[in-house]
Protein backbone atom coordinates (compact mmCIF):
# COMPACT_ATOMS: atom_id res chain seq x y z
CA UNK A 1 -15.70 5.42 23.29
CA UNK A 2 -16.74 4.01 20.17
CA UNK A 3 -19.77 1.57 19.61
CA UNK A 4 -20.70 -0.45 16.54
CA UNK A 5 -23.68 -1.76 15.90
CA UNK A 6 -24.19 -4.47 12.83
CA UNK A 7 -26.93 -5.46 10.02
CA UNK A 8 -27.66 -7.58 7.22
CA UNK A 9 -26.79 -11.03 8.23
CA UNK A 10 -29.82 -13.74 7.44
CA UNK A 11 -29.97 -17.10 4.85
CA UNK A 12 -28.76 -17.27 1.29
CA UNK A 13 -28.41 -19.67 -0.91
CA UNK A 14 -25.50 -21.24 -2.15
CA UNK A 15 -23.97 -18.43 -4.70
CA UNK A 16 -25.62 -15.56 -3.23
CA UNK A 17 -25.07 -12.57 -1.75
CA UNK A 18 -25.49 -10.45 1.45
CA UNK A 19 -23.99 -7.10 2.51
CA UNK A 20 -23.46 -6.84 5.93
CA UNK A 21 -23.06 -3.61 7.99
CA UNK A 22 -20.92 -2.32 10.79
CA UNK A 23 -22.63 1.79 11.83
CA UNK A 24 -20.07 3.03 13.79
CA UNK A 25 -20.42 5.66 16.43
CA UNK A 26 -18.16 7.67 18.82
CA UNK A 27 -15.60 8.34 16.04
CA UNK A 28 -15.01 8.52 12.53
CA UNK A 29 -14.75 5.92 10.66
CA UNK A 30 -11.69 7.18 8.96
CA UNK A 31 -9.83 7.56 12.10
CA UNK A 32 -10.70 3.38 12.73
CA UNK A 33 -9.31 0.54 11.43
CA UNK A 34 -11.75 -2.24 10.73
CA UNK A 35 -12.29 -5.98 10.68
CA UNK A 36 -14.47 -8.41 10.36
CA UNK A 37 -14.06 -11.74 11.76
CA UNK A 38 -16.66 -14.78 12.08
CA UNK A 39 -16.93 -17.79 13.94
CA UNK A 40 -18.17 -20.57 13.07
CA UNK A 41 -20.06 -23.22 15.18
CA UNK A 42 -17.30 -25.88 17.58
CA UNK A 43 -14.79 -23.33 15.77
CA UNK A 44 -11.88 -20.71 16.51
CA UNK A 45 -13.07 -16.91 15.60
CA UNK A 46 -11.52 -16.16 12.26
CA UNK A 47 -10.48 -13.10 10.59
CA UNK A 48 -11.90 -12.52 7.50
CA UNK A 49 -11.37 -9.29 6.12
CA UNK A 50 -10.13 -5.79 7.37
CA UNK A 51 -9.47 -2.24 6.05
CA UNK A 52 -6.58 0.53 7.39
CA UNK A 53 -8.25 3.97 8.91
CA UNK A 54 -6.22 5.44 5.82
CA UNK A 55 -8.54 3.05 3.42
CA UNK A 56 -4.87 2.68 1.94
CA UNK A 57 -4.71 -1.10 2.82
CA UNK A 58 -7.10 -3.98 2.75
CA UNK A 59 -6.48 -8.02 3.28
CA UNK A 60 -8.86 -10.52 3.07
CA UNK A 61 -8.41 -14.35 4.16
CA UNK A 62 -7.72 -16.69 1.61
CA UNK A 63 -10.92 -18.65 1.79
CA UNK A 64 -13.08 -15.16 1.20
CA UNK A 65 -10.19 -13.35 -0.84
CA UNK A 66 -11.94 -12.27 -4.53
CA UNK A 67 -15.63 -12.99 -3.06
CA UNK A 68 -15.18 -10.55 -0.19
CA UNK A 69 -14.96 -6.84 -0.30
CA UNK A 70 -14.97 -3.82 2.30
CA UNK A 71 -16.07 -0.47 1.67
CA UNK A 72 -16.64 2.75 3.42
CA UNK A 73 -18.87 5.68 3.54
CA UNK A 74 -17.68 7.85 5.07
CA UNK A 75 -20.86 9.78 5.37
CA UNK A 76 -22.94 7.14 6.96
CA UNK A 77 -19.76 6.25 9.17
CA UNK A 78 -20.40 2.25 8.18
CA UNK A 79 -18.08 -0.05 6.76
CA UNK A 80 -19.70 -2.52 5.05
CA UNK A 81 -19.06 -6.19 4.18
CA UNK A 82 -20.18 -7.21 0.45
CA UNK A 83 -19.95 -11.01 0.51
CA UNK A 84 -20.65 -12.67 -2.93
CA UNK A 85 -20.45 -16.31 -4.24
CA UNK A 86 -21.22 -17.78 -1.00
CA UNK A 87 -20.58 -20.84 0.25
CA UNK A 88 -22.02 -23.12 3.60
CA UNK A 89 -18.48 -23.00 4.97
CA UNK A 90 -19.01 -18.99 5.07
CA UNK A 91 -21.96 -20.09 7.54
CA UNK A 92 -21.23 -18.54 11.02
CA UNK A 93 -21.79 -15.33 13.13
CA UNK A 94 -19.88 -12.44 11.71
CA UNK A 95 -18.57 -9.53 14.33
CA UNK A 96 -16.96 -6.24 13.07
CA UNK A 97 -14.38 -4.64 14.97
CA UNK A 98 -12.59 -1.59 15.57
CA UNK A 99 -9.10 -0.12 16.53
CA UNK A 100 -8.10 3.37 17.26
CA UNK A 101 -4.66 2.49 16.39
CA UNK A 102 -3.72 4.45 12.83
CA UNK A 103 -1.63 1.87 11.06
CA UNK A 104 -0.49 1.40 7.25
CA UNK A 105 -1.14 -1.86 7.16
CA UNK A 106 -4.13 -4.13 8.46
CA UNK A 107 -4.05 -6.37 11.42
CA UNK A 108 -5.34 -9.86 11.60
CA UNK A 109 -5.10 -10.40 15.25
CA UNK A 110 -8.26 -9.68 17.07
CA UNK A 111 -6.39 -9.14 20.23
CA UNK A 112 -5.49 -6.13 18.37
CA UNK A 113 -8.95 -4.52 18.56
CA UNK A 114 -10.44 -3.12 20.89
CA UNK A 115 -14.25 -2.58 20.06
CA UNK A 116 -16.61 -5.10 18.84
CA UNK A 117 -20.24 -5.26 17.56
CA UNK A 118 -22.82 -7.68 18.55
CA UNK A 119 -22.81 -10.04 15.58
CA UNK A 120 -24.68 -10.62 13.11
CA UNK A 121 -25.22 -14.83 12.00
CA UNK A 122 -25.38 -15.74 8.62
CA UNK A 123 -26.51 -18.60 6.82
CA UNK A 124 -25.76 -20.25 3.78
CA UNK A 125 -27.77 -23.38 2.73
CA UNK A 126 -26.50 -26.11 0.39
């Protein structure tokens, strides 16, 4: 059984920056593939980023790809989401999930994982 429990999310201003985090517990981080997706209010969930257990592969969307970035530690067992340059279309409640599944590359679908934090929301004013 693995839990996850997130921080970090709050307001920013246009162009700033946040790091969220996703403390994972139950198993290692490097034995889970993560994501984080966010939805947005009157909107689908979206994928936004995710990292392979290996740390081999990450993908980003295109809307967050070069402002984005995951990272690990490893000792901590969090993943974190460094979000830079944002925007008020990155404004929406952010989730972090986990697989089990040990893959080379990283999966977009979030029928694909199976555990889920509680989400964090953040803001972005204009």
């Amino acid at each position: 059984q693995v839990q996850l429990v997130e921080s970090g999310g709050g307001l920013v201003q246009t162009g700033g920056s946040l790091r969220l985090s996703c403390a994972a517990s139950g198993r290692p981080v490097s034995r889970l593939a993560m994501g984080w997706f966010r939805q947005a209010p009157g909107k689908e969930r979206e994928f936004a980023g995710g990292v392979t257990a290996s740390g081999s592969s990450t993908e980003y969307a295109d809307s967050v790809k070069g402002r984005f970035t995951i990272s690990r530690d490893n000792a901590k067992n969090t993943v974190y989401l460094q979000m830079n340059s944002l925007k008020p279309e990155d404004t929406a409640v952010y989730y972090c999930a986990a697989s089990r599944t040990f893959t080379l590359a990283v999966t977009t679908n979030s029928g694909m994982y199976e555990y889920w934090g509680q989400g964090t929301q953040v803001t972005v004013s204009s």
